[in-house]
Protein backbone atom coordinates (compact mmCIF):
# COMPACT_ATOMS: atom_id res chain seq x y z
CA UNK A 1 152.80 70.98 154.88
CA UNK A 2 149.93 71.13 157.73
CA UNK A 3 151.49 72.88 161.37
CA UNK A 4 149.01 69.87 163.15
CA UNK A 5 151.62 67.41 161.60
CA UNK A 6 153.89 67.47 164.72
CA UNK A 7 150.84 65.86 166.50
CA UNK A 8 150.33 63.15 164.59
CA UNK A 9 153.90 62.47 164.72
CA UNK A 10 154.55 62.64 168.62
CA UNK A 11 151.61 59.88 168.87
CA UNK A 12 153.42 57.44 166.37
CA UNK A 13 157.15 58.72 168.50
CA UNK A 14 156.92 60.07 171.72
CA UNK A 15 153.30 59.86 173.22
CA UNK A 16 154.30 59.55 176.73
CA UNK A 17 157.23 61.91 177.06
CA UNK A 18 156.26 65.29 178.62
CA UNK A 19 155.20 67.79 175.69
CA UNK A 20 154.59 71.08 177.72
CA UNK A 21 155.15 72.49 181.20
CA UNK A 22 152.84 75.69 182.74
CA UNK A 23 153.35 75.69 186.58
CA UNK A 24 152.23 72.60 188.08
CA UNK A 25 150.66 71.52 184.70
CA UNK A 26 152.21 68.41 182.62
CA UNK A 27 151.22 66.78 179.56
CA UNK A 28 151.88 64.19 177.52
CA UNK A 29 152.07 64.65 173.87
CA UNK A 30 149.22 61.86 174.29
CA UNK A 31 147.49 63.96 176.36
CA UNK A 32 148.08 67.07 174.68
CA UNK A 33 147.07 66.27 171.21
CA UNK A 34 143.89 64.47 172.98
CA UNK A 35 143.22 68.34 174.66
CA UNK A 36 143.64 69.77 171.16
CA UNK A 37 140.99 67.15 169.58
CA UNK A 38 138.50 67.86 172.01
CA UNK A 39 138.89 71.69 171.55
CA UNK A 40 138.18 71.28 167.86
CA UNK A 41 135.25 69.79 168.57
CA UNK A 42 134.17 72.62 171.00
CA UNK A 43 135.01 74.96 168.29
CA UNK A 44 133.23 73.42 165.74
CA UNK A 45 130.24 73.02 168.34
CA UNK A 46 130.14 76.73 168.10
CA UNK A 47 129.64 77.17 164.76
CA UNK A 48 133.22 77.92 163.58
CA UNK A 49 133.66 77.05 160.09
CA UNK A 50 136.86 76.23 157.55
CA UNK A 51 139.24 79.00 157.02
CA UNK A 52 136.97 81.12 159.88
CA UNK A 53 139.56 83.40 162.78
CA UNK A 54 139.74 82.76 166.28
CA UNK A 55 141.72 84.97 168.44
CA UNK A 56 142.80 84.72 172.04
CA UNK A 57 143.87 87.26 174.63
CA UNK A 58 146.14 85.95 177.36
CA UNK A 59 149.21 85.73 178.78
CA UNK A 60 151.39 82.72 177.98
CA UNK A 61 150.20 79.18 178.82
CA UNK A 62 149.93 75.58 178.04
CA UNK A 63 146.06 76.67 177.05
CA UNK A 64 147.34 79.10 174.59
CA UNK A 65 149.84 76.39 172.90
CA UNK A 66 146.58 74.43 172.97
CA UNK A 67 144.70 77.08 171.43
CA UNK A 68 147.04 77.36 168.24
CA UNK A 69 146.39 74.15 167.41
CA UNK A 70 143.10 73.66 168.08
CA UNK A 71 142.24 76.13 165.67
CA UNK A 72 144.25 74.67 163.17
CA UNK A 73 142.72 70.95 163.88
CA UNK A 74 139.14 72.35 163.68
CA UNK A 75 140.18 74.07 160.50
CA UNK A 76 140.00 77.73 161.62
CA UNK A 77 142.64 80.76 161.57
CA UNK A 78 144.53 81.52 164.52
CA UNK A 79 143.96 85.27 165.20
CA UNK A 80 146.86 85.87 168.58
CA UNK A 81 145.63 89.32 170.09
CA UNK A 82 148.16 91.88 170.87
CA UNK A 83 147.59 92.08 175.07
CA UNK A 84 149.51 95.53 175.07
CA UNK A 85 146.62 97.24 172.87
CA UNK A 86 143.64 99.29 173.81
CA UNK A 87 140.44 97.94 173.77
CA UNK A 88 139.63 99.87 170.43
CA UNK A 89 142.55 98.74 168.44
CA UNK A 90 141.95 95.33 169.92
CA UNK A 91 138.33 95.37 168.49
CA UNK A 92 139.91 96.88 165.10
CA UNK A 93 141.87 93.66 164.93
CA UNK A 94 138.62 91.41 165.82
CA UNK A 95 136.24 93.01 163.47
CA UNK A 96 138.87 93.51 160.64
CA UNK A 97 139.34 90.21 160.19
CA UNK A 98 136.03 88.92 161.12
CA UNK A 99 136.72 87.21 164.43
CA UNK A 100 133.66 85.94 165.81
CA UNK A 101 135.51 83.64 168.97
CA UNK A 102 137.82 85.09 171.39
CA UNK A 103 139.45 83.22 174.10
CA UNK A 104 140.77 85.59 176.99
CA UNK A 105 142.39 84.75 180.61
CA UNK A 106 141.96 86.03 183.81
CA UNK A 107 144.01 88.94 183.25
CA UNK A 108 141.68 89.82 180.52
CA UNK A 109 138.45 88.82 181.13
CA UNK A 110 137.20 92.25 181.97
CA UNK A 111 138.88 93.49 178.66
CA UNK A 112 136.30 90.91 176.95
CA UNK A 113 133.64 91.81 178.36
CA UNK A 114 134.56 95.17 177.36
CA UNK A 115 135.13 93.86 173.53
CA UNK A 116 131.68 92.66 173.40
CA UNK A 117 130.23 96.25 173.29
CA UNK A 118 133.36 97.54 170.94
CA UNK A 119 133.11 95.16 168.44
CA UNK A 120 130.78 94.60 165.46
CA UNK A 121 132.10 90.67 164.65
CA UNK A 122 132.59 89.13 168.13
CA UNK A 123 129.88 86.66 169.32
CA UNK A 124 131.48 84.03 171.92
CA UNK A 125 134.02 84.59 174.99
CA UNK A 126 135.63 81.61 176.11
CA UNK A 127 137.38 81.55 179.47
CA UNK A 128 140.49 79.96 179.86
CA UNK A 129 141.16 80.75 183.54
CA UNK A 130 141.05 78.38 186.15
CA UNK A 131 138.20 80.00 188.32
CA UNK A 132 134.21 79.82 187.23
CA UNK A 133 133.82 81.85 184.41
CA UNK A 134 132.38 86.11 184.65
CA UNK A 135 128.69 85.90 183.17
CA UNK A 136 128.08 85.55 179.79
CA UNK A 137 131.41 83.70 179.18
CA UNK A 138 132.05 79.42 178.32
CA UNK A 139 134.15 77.88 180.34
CA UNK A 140 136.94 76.40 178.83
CA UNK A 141 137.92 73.40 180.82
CA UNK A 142 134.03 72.65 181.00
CA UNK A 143 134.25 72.80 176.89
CA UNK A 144 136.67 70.77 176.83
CA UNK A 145 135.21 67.89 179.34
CA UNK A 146 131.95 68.14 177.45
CA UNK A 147 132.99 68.12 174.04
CA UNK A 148 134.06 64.94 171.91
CA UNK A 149 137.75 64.96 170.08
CA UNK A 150 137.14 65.24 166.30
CA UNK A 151 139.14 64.09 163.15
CA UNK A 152 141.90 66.83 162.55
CA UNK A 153 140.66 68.92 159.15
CA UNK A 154 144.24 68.70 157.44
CA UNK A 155 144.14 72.11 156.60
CA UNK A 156 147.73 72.35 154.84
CA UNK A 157 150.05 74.08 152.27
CA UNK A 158 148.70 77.18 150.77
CA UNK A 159 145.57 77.25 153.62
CA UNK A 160 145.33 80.20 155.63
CA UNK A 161 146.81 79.84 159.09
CA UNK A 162 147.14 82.76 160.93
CA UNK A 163 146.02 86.34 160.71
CA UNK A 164 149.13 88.39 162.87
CA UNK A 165 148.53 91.91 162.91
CA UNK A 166 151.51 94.36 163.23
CA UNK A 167 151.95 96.85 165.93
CA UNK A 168 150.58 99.79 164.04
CA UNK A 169 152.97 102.20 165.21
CA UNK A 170 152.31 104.32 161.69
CA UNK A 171 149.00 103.59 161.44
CA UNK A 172 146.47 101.49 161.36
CA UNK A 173 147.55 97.77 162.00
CA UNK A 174 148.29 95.20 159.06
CA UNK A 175 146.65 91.69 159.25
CA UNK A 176 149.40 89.52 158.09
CA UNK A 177 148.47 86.56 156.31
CA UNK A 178 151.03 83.03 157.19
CA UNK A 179 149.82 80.29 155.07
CA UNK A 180 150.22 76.72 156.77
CA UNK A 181 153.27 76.27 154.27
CA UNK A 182 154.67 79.59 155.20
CA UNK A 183 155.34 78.58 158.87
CA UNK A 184 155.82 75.24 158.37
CA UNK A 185 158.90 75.91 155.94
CA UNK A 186 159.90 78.49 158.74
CA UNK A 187 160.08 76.02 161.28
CA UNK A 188 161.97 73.97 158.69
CA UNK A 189 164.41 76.61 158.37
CA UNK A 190 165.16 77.41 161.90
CA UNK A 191 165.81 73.26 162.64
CA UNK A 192 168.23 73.49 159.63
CA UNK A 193 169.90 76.40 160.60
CA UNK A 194 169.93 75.86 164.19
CA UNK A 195 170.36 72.40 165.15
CA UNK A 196 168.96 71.08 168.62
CA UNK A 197 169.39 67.89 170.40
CA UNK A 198 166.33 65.78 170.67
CA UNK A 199 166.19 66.18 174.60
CA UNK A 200 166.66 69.99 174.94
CA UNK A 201 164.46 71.81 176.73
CA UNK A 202 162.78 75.33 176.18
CA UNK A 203 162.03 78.11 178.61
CA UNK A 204 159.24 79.72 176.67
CA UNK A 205 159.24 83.08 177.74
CA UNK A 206 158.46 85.36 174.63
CA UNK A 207 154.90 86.65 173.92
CA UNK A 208 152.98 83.66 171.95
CA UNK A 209 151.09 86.53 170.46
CA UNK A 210 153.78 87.47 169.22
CA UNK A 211 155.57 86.09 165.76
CA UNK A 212 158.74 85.58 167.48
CA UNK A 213 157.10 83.61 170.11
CA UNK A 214 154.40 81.43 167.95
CA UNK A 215 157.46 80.37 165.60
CA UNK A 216 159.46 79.28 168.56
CA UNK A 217 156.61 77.04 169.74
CA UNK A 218 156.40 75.44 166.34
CA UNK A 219 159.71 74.53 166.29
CA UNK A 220 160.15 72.99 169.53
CA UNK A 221 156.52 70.82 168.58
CA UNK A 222 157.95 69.99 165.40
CA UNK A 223 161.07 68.87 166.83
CA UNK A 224 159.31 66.79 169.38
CA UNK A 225 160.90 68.48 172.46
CA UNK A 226 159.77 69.60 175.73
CA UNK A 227 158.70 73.41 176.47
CA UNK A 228 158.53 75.47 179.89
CA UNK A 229 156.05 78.05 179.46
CA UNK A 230 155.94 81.18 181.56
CA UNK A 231 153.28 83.86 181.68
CA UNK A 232 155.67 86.60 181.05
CA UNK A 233 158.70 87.92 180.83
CA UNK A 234 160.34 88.03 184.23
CA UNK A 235 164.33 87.38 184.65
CA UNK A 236 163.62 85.79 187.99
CA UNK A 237 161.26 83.16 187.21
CA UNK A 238 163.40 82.70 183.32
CA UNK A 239 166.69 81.93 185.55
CA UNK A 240 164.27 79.90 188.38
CA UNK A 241 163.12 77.85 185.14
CA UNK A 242 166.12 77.34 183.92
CA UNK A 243 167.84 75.71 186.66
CA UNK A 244 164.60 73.79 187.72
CA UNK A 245 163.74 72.35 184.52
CA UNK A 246 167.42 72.40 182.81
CA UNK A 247 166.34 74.45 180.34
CA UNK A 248 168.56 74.05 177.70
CA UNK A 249 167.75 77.35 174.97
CA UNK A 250 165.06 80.18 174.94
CA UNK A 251 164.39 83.59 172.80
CA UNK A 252 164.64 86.76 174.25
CA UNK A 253 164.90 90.40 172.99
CA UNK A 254 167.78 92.43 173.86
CA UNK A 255 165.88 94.37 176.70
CA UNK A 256 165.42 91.02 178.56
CA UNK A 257 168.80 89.39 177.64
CA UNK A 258 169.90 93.05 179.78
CA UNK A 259 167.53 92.42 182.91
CA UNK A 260 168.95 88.99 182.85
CA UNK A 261 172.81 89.69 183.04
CA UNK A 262 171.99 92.31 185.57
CA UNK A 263 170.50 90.20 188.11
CA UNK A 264 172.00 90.92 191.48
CA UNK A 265 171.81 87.25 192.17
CA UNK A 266 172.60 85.73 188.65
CA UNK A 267 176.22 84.26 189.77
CA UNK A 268 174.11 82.11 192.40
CA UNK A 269 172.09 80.04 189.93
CA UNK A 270 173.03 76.54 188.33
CA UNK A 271 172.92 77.47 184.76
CA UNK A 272 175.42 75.26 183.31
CA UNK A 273 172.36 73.58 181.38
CA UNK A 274 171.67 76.43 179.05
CA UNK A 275 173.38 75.95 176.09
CA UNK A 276 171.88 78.10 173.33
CA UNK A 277 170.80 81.50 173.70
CA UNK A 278 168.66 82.57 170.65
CA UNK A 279 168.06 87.01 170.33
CA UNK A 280 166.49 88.98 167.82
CA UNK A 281 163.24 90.70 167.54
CA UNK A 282 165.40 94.35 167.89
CA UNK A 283 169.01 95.98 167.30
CA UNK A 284 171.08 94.68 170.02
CA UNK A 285 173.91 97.21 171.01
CA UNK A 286 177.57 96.06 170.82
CA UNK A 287 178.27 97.07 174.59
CA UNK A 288 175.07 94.71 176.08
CA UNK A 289 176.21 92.01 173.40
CA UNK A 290 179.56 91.62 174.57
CA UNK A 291 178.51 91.90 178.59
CA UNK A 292 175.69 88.91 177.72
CA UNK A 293 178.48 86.94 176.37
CA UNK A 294 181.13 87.37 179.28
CA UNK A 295 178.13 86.92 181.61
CA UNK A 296 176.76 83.64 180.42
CA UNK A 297 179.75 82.31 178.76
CA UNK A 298 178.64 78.74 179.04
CA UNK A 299 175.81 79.45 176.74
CA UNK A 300 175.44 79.40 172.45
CA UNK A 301 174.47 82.77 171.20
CA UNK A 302 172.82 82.96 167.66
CA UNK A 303 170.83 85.98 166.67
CA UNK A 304 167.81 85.56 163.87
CA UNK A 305 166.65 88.53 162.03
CA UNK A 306 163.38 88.39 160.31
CA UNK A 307 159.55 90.09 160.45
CA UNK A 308 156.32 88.99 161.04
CA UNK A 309 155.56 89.00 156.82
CA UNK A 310 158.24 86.02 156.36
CA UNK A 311 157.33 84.01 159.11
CA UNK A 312 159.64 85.72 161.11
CA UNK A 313 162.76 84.29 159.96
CA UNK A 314 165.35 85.16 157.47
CA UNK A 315 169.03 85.03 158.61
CA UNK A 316 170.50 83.57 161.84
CA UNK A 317 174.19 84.82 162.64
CA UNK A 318 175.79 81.16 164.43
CA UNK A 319 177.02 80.62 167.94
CA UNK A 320 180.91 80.96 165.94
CA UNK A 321 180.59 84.11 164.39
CA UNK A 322 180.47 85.26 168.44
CA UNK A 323 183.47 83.92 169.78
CA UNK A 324 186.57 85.62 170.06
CA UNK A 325 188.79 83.35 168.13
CA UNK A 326 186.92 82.97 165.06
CA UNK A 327 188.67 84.75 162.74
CA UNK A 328 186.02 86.53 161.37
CA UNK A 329 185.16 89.24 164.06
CA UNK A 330 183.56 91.72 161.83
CA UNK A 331 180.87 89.26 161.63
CA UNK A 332 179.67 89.74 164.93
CA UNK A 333 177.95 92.89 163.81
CA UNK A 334 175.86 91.31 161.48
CA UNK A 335 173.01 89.65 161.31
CA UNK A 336 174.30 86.42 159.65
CA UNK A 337 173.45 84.44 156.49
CA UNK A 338 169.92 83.67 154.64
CA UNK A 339 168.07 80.57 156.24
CA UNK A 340 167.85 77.29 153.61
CA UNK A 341 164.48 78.35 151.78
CA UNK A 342 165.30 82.24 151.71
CA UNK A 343 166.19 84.02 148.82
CA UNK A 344 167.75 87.33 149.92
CA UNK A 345 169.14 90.85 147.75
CA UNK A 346 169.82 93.99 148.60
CA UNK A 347 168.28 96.86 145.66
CA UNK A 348 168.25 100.37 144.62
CA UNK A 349 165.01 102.83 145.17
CA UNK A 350 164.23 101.06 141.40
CA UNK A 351 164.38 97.71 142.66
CA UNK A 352 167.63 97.59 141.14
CA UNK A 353 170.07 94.83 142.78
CA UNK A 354 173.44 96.80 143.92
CA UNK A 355 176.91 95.44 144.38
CA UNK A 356 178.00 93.68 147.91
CA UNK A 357 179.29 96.51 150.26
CA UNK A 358 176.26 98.88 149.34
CA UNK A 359 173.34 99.92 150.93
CA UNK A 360 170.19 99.37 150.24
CA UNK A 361 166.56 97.98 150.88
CA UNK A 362 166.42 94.20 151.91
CA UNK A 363 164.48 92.50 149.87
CA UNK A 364 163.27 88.65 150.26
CA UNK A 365 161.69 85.99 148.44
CA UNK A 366 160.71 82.38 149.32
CA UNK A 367 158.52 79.86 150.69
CA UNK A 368 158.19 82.06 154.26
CA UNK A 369 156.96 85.09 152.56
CA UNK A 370 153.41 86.32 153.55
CA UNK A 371 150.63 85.30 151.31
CA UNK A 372 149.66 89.21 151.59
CA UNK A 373 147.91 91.97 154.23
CA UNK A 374 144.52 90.86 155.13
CA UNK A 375 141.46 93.33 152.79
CA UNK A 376 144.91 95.86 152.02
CA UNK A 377 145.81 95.05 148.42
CA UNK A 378 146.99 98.03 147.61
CA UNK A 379 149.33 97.40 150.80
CA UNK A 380 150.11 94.35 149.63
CA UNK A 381 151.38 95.34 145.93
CA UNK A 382 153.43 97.57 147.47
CA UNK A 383 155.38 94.85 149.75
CA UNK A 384 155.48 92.55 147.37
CA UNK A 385 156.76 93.41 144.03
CA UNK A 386 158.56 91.09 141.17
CA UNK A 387 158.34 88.24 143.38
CA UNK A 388 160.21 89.90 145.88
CA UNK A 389 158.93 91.09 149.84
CA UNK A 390 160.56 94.29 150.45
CA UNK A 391 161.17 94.69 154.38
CA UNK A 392 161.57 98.58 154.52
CA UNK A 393 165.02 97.79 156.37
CA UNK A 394 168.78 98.99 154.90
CA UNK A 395 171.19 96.62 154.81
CA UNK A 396 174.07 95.42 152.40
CA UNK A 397 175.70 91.98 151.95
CA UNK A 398 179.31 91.52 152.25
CA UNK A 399 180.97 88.83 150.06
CA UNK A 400 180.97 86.04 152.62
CA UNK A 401 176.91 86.41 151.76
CA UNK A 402 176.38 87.95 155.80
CA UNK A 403 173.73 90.63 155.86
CA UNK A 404 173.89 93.80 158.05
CA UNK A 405 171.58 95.65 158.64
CA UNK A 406 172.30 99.39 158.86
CA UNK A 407 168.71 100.68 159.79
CA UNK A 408 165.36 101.36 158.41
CA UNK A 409 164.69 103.25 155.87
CA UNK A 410 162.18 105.58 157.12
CA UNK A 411 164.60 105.80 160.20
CA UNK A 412 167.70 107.13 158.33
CA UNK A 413 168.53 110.69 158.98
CA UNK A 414 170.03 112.95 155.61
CA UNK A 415 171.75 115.15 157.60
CA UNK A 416 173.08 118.15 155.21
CA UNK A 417 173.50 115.62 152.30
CA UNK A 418 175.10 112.76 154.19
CA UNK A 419 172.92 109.45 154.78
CA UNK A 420 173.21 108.87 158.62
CA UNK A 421 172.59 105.27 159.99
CA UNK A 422 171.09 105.55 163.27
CA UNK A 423 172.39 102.03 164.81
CA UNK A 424 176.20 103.03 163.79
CA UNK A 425 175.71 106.11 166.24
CA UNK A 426 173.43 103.64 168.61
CA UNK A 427 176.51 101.15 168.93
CA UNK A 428 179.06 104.19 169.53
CA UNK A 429 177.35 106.03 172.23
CA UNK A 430 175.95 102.55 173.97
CA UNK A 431 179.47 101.58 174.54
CA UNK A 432 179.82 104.23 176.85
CA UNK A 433 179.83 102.88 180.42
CA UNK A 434 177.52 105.19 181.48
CA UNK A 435 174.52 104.40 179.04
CA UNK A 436 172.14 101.93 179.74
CA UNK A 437 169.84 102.47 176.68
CA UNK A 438 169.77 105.01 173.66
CA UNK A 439 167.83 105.60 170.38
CA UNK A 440 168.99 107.87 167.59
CA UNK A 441 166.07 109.75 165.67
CA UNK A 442 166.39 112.45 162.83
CA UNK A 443 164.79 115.97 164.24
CA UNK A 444 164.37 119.37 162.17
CA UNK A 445 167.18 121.84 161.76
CA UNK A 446 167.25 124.80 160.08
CA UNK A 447 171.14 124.66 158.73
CA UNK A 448 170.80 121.21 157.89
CA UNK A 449 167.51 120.12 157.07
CA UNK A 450 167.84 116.85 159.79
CA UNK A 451 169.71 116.97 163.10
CA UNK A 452 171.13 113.91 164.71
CA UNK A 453 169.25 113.56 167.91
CA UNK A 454 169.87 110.98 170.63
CA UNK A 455 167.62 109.89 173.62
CA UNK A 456 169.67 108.48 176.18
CA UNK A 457 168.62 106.59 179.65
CA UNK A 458 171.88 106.50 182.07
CA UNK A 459 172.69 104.35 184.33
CA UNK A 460 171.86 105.15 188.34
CA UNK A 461 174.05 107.81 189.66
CA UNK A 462 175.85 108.63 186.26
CA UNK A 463 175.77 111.88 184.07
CA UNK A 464 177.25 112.73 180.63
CA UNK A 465 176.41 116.19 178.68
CA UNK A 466 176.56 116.47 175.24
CA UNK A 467 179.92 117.24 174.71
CA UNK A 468 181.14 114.17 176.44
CA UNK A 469 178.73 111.71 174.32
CA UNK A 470 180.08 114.09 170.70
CA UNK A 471 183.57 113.89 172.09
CA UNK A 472 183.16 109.88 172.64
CA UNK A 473 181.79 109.25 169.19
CA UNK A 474 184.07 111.14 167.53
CA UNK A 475 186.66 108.14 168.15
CA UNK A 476 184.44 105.61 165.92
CA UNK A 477 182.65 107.80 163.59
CA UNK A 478 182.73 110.28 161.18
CA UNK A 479 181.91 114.23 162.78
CA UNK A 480 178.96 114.58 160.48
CA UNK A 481 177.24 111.04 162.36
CA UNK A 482 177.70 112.38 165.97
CA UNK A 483 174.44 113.62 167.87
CA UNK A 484 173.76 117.27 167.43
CA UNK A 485 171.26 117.57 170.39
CA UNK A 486 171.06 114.95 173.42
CA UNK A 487 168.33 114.21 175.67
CA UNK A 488 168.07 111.86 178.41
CA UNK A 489 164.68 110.12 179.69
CA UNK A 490 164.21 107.39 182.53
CA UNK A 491 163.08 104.65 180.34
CA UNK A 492 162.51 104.39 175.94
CA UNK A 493 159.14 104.00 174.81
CA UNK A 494 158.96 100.04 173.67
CA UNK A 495 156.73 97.97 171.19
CA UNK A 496 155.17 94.76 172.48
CA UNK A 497 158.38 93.09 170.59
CA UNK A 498 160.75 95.08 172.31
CA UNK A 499 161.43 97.54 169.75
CA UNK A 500 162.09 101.07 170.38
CA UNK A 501 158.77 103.48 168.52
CA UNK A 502 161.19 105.92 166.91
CA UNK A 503 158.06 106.76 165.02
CA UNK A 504 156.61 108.25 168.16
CA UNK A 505 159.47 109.63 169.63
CA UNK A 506 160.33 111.55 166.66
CA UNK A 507 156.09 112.89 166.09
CA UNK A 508 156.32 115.55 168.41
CA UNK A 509 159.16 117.16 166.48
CA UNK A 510 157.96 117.05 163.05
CA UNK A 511 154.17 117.53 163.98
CA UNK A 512 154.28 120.84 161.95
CA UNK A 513 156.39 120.22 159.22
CA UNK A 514 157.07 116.89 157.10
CA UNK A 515 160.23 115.33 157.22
């Protein structure tokens, strides 16, 4: 299993037909896997070695797609810098793991620069914008037109292929270690599960930093197909691409899937193209779920639930578990069945397996799972334990085999006894018309030792007290699950994934007492 396989492939296939799109940029798979070659050999002209890192720090773009697997066919380790970090934990990442190239774009030149001085490991900046390159940078086009395309190393199987370091949101950030086998099975996986035609087009739009967005890429190479790649996330240019391009799928998070519904000029584009809609990445709330599908009814939906230490994916819940007639419409609130090559059960605190119906951690095992945390082995025992990965998420199966997951652990709130599951008071109080966002966090209280606490973001020109919100949950839930204490804020603090940091929402409340 070597990710540079989908290469080789497209020149024996396809080598005319258009592998990527970025702006006014097209190339062939020909020309494409000819781009990657010569990269190699730029690499390798600086000095990288087998099994060395090299990170990049960029926006999305046909040069980072290029970037991925030039690494990989000069035999390196993909290192994908998180652009939402400081400078310090960005050089934490670099000199963790030894990262001696970085390749950054305009929007983060200076940041390089910058990176030189914070650093210990990084030697060589690489410039992949399109202007001359700031001093003391190599250009990356002028690499490329200088440098001669070299044999691909066929790096494969249990090989290292990417370092991806988590957000760090409780500390310092993990490296995650993919092997070449663990996202190539992945990829597998995702095909199997979710089935594509062979001319379907993808609006790339997720962070390629990101997990979510790197295993998106490999399946649309692997698969042969054609990819739109935007810079960011913006629901303008993602419906503009999609009725330019006839995009036919992409990946979003449930914040964007919401900027996307609510565009005041959605009902004006041609979007009868689009037919799959893949989410994930974060809980999605019931009330944005069922407003996505009356607003783009034309569309597939199919959510994948997974994390960056199994490649990302686990479980996809199908486009028919979402529509209204299927029988089955308890389904819709969970996050579907185990992928092909994933092993999943749900165990006690002991590691105990416990009967369908009851909570517990989700634990996983399979080709996908992480080789380990890069230089944290003590880290690593803990995650991985009898063979299994244990994801720190609560869950149970039900006896169809569909997972749902209730929260995670270190989110639940044990509120005078009783376990509270913060996205079962999440879905209740987002269904009110006037919420636009909430998260549910545990907070100190004398009688009861936790306090359900929710942080709410209205919508313009609406208001709701407390009493309204308890009074509204009380129809779906149990008294002892509704909020205790309300607050409402203009926006939630997000990860670069689109998760909510309940970690740092709940800090300032527990700063002098633990939880």
């Amino acid at each position: 299993m070597y990710l540079t396989q989908a290469l080789h492939k497209s020149l024996l296939e396809c080598p005319h037909a258009t592998a990527v799109v970025f702006g006014a940029r097209r190339h062939s798979f020909a020309q494409l896997t000819d781009r990657v070659a010569r990269l190699a050999g730029a690499l390798r002209g600086l000095g990288l070695q087998p099994g060395e890192r090299v990170g990049m720090m960029s926006l999305n773009s046909d040069r980072f797609l290029e970037f991925l697997y030039g690494v990989w066919w000069a035999g390196g380790v993909v290192n994908p810098v998180n652009i939402r970090w400081s400078p310090k934990e960005v050089a934490y990442s670099l000199d963790d793991c030894d990262t001696r190239i970085l390749l950054v774009d305009d929007t983060f030149a200076a940041q390089g620069t910058e990176l030189l001085k914070l650093s210990t490991s990084l030697r060589t900046l690489i410039h992949t914008g399109d202007g001359a390159p700031p001093e003391g940078m190599a250009s990356y086009e002028g690499l490329l037109a200088h440098a001669a395309p070299v044999p691909d190393a066929m790096r494969s199987g249990a090989d290292l292929a990417a370092i991806m370091y988590t957000g760090g949101t409780t500390g310092l950030p993990k490296g995650v270690m993919l092997t070449h086998a663990n996202m190539y099975t992945n990829s597998l996986n995702a095909l199997a599960a979710i089935p594509r035609a062979r001319d379907s087009v993808c609006i790339q739009t997720a962070p390629m930093f990101h997990v979510g967005g790197t295993g998106l890429t490999l399946q649309v190479m692997m698969s042969l197909r054609q990819q739109v790649i935007l810079p960011s996330f913006d629901e303008t240019a993602v419906l503009d691409a999609i009725e330019k391009e006839r995009g036919t799928e992409t990946f979003i998070v449930p914040t964007m899937l919401k900027r996307i519904i609510e565009h005041p000029r959605l009902a004006q584009y041609d979007l009868s193209s689009l037919a799959m809609l893949l989410y994930g990445a974060a809980p999605i709330d019931g009330g944005l779920l069922a407003s996505a599908l009356k607003a783009l009814p034309q569309a597939g939906f199919w959510q994948i639930y997974g994390m960056t230490e199994l490649s990302p994916a686990a479980t996809v819940l199908p486009d028919w578990c979402h529509k209204p007639d299927a029988g089955r419409p308890n389904k819709l609130r969970s996050a579907g069945r185990p992928m092909p090559a994933v092993e999943m059960r749900i165990v006690d605190p002991q590691g105990q397996p416990v009967p369908n119906g009851t909570v517990g951690e989700i634990t996983v095992r399979g080709p996908t799972v992480m080789a380990g945390y890069w230089n944290k082995p003590e880290q690593t025992a803990q995650a991985l334990r009898d063979g299994w990965m244990h994801t720190g998420d609560g869950g149970y199966m039900d006896d169809d085999g569909f997972l749902f997951v209730v929260d995670r652990i270190k989110d639940m709130i044990v509120t005078g006894g009783e376990n509270v599951y913060s996205a079962e008071v999440e879905n209740a109080i987002s269904s009110m018309a006037q919420v636009s966002a909430c998260a549910v966090i545990g907070v100190p209280d004398d009688q009861w030792g936790e306090r359900v606490h929710a942080v709410v973001v209205l919508r313009p020109g609406q208001t709701l007290s407390l009493d309204q919100i308890t009074a509204h949950c009380r129809q779906s839930i149990a008294g002892y699950k509704c909020p205790g204490s309300v607050e409402f804020r203009d926006a939630l603090p997000l990860s670069a994934a689109g998760k909510v940091l309940k970690a740092q929402m709940r800090a300032p409340y527990w700063k002098h007492q633990a939880r």
